[in-house]
Protein backbone atom coordinates (compact mmCIF):
# COMPACT_ATOMS: atom_id res chain seq x y z
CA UNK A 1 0.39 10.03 -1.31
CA UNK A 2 -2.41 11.67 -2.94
CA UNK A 3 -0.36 14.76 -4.34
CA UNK A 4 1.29 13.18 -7.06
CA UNK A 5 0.08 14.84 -10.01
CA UNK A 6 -1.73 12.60 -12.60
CA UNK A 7 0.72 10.38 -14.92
CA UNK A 8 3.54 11.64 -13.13
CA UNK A 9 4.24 7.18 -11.96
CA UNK A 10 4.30 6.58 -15.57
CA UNK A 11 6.74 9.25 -16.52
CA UNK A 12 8.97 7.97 -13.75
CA UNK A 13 9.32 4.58 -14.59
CA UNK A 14 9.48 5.74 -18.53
CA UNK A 15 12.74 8.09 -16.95
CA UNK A 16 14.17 5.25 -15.08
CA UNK A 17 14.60 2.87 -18.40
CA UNK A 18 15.35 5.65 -20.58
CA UNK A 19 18.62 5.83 -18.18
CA UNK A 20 19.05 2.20 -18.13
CA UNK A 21 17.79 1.07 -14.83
CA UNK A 22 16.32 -1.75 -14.29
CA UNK A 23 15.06 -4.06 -11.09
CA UNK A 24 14.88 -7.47 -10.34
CA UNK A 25 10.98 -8.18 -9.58
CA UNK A 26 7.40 -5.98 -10.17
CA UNK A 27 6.98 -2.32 -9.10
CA UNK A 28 5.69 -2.29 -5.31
CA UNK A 29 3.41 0.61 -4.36
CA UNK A 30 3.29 1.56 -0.54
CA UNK A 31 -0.38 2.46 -1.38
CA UNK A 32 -0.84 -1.62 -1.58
CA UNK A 33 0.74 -2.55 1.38
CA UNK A 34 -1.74 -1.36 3.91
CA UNK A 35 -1.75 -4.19 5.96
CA UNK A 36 2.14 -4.80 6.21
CA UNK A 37 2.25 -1.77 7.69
CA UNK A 38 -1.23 -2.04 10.08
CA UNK A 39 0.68 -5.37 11.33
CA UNK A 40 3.56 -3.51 12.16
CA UNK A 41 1.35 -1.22 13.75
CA UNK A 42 -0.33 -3.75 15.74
CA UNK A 43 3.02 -5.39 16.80
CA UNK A 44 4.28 -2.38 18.49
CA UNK A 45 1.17 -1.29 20.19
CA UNK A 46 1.00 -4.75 21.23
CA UNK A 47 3.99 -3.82 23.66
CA UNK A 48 2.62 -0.36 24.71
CA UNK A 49 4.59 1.30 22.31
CA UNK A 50 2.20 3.17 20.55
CA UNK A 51 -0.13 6.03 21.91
CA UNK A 52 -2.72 8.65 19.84
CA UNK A 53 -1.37 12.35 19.73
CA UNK A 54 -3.90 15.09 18.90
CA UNK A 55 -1.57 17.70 18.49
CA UNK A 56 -0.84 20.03 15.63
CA UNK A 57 1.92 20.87 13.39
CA UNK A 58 1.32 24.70 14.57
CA UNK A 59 1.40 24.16 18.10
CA UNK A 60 4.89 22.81 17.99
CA UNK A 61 6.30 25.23 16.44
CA UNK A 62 8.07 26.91 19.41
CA UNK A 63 9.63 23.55 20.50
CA UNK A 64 13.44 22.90 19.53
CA UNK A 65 14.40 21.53 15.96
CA UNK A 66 16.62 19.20 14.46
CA UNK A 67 17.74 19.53 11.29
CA UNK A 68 14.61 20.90 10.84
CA UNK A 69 12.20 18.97 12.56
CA UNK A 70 10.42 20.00 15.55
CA UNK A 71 11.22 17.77 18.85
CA UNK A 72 8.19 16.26 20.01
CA UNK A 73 7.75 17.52 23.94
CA UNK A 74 5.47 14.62 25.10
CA UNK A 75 2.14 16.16 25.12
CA UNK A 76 0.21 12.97 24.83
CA UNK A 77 2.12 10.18 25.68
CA UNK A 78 0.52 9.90 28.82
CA UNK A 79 -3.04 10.89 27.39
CA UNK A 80 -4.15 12.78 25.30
CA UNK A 81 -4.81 16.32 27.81
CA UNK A 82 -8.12 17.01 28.40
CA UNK A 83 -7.64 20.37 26.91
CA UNK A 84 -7.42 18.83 23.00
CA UNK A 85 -9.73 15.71 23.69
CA UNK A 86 -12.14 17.12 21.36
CA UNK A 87 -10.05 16.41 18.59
CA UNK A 88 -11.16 13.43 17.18
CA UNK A 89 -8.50 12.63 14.27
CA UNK A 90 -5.28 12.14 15.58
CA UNK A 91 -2.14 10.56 14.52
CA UNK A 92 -0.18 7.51 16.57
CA UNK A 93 3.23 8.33 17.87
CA UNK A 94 6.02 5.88 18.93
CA UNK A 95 7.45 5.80 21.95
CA UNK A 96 10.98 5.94 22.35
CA UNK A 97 13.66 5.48 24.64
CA UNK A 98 16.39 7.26 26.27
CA UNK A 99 19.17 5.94 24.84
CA UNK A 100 21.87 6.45 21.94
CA UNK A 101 21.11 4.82 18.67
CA UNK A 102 24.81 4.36 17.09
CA UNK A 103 25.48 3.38 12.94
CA UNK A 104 28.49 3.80 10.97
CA UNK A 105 27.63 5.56 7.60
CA UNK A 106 29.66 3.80 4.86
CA UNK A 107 30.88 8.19 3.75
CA UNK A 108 29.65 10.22 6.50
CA UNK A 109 31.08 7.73 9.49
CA UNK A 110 30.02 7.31 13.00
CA UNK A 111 26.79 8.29 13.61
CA UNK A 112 24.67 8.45 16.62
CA UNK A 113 21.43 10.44 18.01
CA UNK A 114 19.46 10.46 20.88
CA UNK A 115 15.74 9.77 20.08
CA UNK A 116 14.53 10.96 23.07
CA UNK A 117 16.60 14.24 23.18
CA UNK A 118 16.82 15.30 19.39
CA UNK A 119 13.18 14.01 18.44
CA UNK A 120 11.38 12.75 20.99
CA UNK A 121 8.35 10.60 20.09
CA UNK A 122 7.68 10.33 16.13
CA UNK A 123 4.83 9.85 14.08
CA UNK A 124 4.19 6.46 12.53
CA UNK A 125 0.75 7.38 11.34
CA UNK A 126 -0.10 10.31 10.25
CA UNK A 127 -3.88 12.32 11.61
CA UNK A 128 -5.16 11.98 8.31
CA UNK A 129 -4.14 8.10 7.79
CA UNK A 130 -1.50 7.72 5.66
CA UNK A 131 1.46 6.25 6.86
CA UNK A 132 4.76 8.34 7.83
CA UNK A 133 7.73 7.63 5.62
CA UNK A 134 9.82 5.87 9.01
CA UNK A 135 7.33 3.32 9.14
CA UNK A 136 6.90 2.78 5.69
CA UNK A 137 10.85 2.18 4.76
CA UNK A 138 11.73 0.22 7.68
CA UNK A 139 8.82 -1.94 6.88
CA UNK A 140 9.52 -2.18 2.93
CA UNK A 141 13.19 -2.85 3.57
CA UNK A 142 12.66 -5.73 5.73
CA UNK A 143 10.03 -7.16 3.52
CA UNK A 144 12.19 -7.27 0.29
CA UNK A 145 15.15 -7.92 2.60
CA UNK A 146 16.78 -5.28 1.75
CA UNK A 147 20.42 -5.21 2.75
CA UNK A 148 22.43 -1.67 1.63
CA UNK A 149 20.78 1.42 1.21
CA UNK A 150 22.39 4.14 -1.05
CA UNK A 151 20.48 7.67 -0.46
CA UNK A 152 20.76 11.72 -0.26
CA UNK A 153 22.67 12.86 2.82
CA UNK A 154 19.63 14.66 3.36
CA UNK A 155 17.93 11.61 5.06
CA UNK A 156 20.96 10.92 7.34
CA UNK A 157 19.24 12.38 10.28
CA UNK A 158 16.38 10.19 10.26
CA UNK A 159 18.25 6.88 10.10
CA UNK A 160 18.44 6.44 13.74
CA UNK A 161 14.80 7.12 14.02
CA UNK A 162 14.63 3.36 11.15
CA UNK A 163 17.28 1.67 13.20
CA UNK A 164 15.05 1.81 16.56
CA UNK A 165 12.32 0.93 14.88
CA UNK A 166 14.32 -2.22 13.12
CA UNK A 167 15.20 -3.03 16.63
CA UNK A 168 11.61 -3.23 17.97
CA UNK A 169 10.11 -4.94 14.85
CA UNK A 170 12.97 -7.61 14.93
CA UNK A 171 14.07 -6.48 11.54
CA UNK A 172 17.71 -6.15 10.22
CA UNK A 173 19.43 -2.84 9.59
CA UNK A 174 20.93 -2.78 6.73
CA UNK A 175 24.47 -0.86 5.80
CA UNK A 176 23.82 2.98 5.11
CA UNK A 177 25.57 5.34 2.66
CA UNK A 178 24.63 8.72 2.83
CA UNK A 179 25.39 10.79 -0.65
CA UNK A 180 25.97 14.30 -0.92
CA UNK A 181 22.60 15.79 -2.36
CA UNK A 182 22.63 18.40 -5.41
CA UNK A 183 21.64 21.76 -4.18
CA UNK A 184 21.64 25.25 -6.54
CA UNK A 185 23.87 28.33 -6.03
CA UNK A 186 21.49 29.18 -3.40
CA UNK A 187 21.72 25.90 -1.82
CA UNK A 188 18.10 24.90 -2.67
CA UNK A 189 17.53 21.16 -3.15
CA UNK A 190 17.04 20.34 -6.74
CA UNK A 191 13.49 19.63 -6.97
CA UNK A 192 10.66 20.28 -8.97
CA UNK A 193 9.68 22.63 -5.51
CA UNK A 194 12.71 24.55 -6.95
CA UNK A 195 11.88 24.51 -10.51
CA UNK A 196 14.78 21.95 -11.58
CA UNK A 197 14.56 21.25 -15.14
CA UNK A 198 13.08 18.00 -16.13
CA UNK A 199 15.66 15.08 -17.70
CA UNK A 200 14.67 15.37 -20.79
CA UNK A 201 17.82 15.34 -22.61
CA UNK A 202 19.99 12.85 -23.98
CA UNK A 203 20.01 10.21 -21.24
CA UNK A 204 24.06 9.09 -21.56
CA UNK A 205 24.58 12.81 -20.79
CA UNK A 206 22.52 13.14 -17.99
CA UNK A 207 24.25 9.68 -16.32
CA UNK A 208 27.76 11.29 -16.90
CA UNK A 209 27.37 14.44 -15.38
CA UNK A 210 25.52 12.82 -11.76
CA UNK A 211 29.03 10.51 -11.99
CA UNK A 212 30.94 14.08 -12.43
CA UNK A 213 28.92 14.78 -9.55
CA UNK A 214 29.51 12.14 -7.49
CA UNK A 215 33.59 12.28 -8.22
CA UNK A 216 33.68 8.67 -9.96
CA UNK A 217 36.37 8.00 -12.06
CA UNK A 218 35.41 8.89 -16.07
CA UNK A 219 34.82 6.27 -19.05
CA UNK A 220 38.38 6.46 -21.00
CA UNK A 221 36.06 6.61 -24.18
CA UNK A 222 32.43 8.03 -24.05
CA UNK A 223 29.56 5.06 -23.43
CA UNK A 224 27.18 5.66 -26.60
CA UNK A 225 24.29 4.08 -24.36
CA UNK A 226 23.21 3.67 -20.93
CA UNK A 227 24.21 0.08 -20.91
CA UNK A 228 27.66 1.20 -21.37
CA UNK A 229 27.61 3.42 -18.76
CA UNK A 230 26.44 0.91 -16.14
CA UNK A 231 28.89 -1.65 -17.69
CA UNK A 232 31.88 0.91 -16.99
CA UNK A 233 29.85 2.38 -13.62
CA UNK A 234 29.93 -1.57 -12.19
CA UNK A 235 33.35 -1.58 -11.96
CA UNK A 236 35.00 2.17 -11.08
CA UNK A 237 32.50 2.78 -8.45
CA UNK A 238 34.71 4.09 -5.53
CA UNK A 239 33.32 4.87 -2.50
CA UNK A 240 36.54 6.28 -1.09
CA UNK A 241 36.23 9.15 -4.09
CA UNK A 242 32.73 9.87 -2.93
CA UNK A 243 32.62 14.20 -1.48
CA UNK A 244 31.90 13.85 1.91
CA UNK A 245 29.79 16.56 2.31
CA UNK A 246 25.86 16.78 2.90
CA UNK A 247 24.92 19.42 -0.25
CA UNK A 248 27.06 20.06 -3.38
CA UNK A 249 26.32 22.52 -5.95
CA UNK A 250 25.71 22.17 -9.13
CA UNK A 251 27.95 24.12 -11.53
């Protein structure tokens, strides 16, 4: 999206091999893989799934939230009202059923939502024509046939919302693990919205402490690169150990 500062792609990757990762084919960029996601696009409309929404973030406001987000009430699935036709950019919203989606979280454990309920209809494409994230990661999984996803606990609430969308694109769900996300004394995400500091430290020292973190068993001796860490991280990785909670502070 178009608010990443200048660089900052660069600095990532340069971040990422400082701390020893690496991955197993060429960067992907969602910004290149327009029309992936217009085919998905295309497929569920195909099937009446997909209808234009003129409404605004401000106007929904009032309506019940999840975790945050605002449950959609159904203004415009049957057409947009006549009352905000002369909006003319307007996002596309998927239609969802009334039904439970069910997963079991590899830490967190059973799961399960109802779309219709706890978010109602959810954009896939947003008014000013980017793509929403939900589209955008089921689609990328699928396409690199992607199999286990490790993430913050953070974006546990909006698996159900990938799953359906799995189901009507034919795709496979993957397994899901859910990790406690860092949060300050005041639990604020760490962010750069929150003025986290930057890693710009020794890198070894910076892997240790996120495995303190995470409650992994420690290195009997200290790893004096990043290789050694991942050589030791490879094989005491316990998911059992994991805290299963959504937020832990950092201390």
């Amino acid at each position: 999206m178009p608010r990443s500062a200048l660089g900052a792609e660069a600095e990532i990757v340069a971040a990422l091999e400082r701390h020893g990762f690496v991955w197993d084919g060429p960067l992907v960029r969602q910004s290149q893989r327009t029309p992936l996601y217009e085919a998905a696009l295309a497929d569920l409309a195909a099937r009446g799934l997909i209808y234009e929404c003129a409404c605004v973030r401000r106007e929904l406001e009032s309506t019940p939230a999840l975790d945050g987000e605002r449950v959609y009430p159904g203004t415009c699935r049957n057409g947009v009202p006549r009352s905000l036709a002369h909006r003319t950019q307007r996002s596309l919203r998927v239609k969802v059923a009334e039904e439970l989606v069910s997963f079991a979280d590899r830490l967190q454990g059973p799961q399960r939502q109802n779309l219709a309920r706890d978010v109602g209809d959810f954009v896939l494409k947003r008014a000013d024509g980017w793509f929403a994230y939900q589209l955008a990661v089921v689609v990328d999984d699928a396409d690199q046939a992607v199999t286990s996803v490790v993430r913050g606990a953070d974006l546990l609430a909006s698996t159900p919302r990938q799953i359906f969308l799995q189901r009507a694109l034919g795709s496979a769900t993957p397994s899901y693990l859910h990790v406690p996300i860092a949060v300050d004394r005041n639990g604020h995400k760490l962010s750069k919205q929150t003025d986290a500091p930057a890693l710009t430290g020794d890198p070894v020292a910076a892997l240790l402490a996120a495995w303190r973190f995470l409650e992994q068993s420690p290195p009997l001796a200290t790893p004096r690169t990043p290789a050694e860490f991942w050589a030791h991280a490879a094989q005491a990785w316990r998911v059992q150990q994991l805290p299963r909670v959504s937020a832990k502070p950092v201390v």
